[in-house]
C-alpha atoms as a PDB file:
ATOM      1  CA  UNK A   1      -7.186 -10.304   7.268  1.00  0.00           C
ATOM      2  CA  UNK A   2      -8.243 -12.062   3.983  1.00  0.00           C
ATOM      3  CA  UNK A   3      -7.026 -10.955   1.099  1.00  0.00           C
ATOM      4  CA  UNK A   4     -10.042  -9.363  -1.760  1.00  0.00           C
ATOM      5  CA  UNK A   5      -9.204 -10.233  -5.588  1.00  0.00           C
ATOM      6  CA  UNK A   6     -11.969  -8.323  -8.030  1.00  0.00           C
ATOM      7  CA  UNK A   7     -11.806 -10.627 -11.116  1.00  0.00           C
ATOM      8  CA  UNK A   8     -12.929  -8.199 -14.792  1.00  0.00           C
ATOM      9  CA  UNK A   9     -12.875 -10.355 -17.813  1.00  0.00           C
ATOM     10  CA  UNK A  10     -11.119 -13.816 -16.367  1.00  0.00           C
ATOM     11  CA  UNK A  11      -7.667 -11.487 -14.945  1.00  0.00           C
ATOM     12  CA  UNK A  12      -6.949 -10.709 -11.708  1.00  0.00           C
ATOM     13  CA  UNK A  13      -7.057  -6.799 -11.252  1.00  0.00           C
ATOM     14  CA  UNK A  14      -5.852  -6.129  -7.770  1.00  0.00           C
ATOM     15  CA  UNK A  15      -2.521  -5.592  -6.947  1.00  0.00           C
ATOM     16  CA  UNK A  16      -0.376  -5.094  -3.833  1.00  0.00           C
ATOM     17  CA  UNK A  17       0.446  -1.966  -2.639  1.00  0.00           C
ATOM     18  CA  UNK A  18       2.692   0.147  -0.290  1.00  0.00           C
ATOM     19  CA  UNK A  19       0.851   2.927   1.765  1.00  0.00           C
ATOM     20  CA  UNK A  20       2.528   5.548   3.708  1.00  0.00           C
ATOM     21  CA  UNK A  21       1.612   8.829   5.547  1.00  0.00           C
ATOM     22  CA  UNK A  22       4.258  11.681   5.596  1.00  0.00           C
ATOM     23  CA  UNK A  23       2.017  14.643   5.311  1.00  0.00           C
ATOM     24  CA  UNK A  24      -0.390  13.426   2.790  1.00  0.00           C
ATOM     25  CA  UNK A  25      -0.759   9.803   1.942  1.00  0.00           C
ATOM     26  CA  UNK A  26       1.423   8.060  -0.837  1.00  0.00           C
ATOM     27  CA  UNK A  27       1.301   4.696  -2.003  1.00  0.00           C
ATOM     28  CA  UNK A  28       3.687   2.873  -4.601  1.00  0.00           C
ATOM     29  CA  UNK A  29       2.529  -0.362  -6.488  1.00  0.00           C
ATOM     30  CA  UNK A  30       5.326  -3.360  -5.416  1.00  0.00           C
ATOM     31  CA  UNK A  31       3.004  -6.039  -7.580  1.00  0.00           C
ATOM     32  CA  UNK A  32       5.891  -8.542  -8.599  1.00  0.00           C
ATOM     33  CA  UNK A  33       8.688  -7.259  -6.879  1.00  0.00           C
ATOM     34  CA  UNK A  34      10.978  -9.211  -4.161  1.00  0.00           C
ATOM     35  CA  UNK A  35      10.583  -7.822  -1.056  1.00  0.00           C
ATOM     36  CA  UNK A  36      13.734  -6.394  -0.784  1.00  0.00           C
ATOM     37  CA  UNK A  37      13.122  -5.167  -3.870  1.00  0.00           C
ATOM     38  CA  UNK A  38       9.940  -3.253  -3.106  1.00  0.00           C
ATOM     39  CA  UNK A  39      11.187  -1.733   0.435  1.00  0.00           C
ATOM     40  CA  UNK A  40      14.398  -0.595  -2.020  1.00  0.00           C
ATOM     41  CA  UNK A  41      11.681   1.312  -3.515  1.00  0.00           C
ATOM     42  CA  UNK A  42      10.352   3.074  -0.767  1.00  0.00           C
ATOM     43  CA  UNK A  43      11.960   6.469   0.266  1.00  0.00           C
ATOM     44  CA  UNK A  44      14.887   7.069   2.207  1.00  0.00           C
ATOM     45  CA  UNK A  45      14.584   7.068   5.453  1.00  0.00           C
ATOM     46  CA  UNK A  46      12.038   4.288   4.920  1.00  0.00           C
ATOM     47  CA  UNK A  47       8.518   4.982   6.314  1.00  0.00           C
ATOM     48  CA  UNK A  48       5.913   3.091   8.561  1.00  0.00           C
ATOM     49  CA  UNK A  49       4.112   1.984   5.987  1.00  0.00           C
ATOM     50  CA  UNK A  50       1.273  -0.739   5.228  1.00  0.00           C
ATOM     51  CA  UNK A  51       0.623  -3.424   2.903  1.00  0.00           C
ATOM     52  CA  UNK A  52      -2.295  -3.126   0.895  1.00  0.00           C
ATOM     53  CA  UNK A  53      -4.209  -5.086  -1.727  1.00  0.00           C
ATOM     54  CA  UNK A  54      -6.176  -2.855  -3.959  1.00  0.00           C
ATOM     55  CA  UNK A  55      -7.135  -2.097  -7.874  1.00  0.00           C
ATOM     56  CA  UNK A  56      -5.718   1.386  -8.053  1.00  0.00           C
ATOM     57  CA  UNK A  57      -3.464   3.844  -6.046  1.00  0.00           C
ATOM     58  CA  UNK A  58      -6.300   5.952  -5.111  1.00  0.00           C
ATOM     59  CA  UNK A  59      -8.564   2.754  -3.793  1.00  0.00           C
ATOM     60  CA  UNK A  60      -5.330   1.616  -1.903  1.00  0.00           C
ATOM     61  CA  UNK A  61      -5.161   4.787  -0.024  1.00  0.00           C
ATOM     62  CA  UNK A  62      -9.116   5.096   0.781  1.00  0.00           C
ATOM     63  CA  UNK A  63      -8.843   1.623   2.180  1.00  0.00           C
ATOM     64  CA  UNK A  64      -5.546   2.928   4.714  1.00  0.00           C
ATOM     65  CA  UNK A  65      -7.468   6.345   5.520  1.00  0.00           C
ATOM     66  CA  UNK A  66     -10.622   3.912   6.606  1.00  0.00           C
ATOM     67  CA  UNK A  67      -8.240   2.299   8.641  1.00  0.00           C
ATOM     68  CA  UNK A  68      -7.595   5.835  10.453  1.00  0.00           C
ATOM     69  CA  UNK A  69      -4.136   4.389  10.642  1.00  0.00           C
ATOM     70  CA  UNK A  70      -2.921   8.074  10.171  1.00  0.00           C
ATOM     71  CA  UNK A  71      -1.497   8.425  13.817  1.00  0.00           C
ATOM     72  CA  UNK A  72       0.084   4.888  13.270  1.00  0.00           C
ATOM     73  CA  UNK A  73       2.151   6.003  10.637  1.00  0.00           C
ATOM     74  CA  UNK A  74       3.578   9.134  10.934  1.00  0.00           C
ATOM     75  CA  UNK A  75       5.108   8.239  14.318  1.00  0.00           C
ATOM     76  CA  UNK A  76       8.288   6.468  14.449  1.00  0.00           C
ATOM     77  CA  UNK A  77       8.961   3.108  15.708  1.00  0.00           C
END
């Protein structure tokens, strides 16, 4: 999967992104974090959740629900 960068006015305006599904979707912005660091950020007990590069919260979400990745992950490994 290759990775989409939108460029506005010379800076790089996506950003990576956690999704997750427990009910409704969420999604928390781990641009810049470790990675332990970012999956310390996640909730307890931590979620399926996937990686996404987007501009905003709401676009990083859209792009998981297109994915229909709903089933995915609210199930447990």
């Amino acid at each position: 999967m290759g990775k989409l960068l939108y460029l506005e006015n010379g800076h790089i305006t996506s950003r990576l992104w956690y999704a997750w599904y427990d009910g409704s979707y969420q999604a928390i912005d781990v641009s810049g974090k470790t990675k332990a660091a970012a999956l310390a950020s996640l909730p307890t007990p931590t979620p399926n959740f996937v990686q996404q590069v987007a501009r905003s919260k709401e676009e990083a979400i859209a792009f998981v629900k297109d994915m229909q990745a709903e089933a995915l992950l609210a199930s447990p490994l």
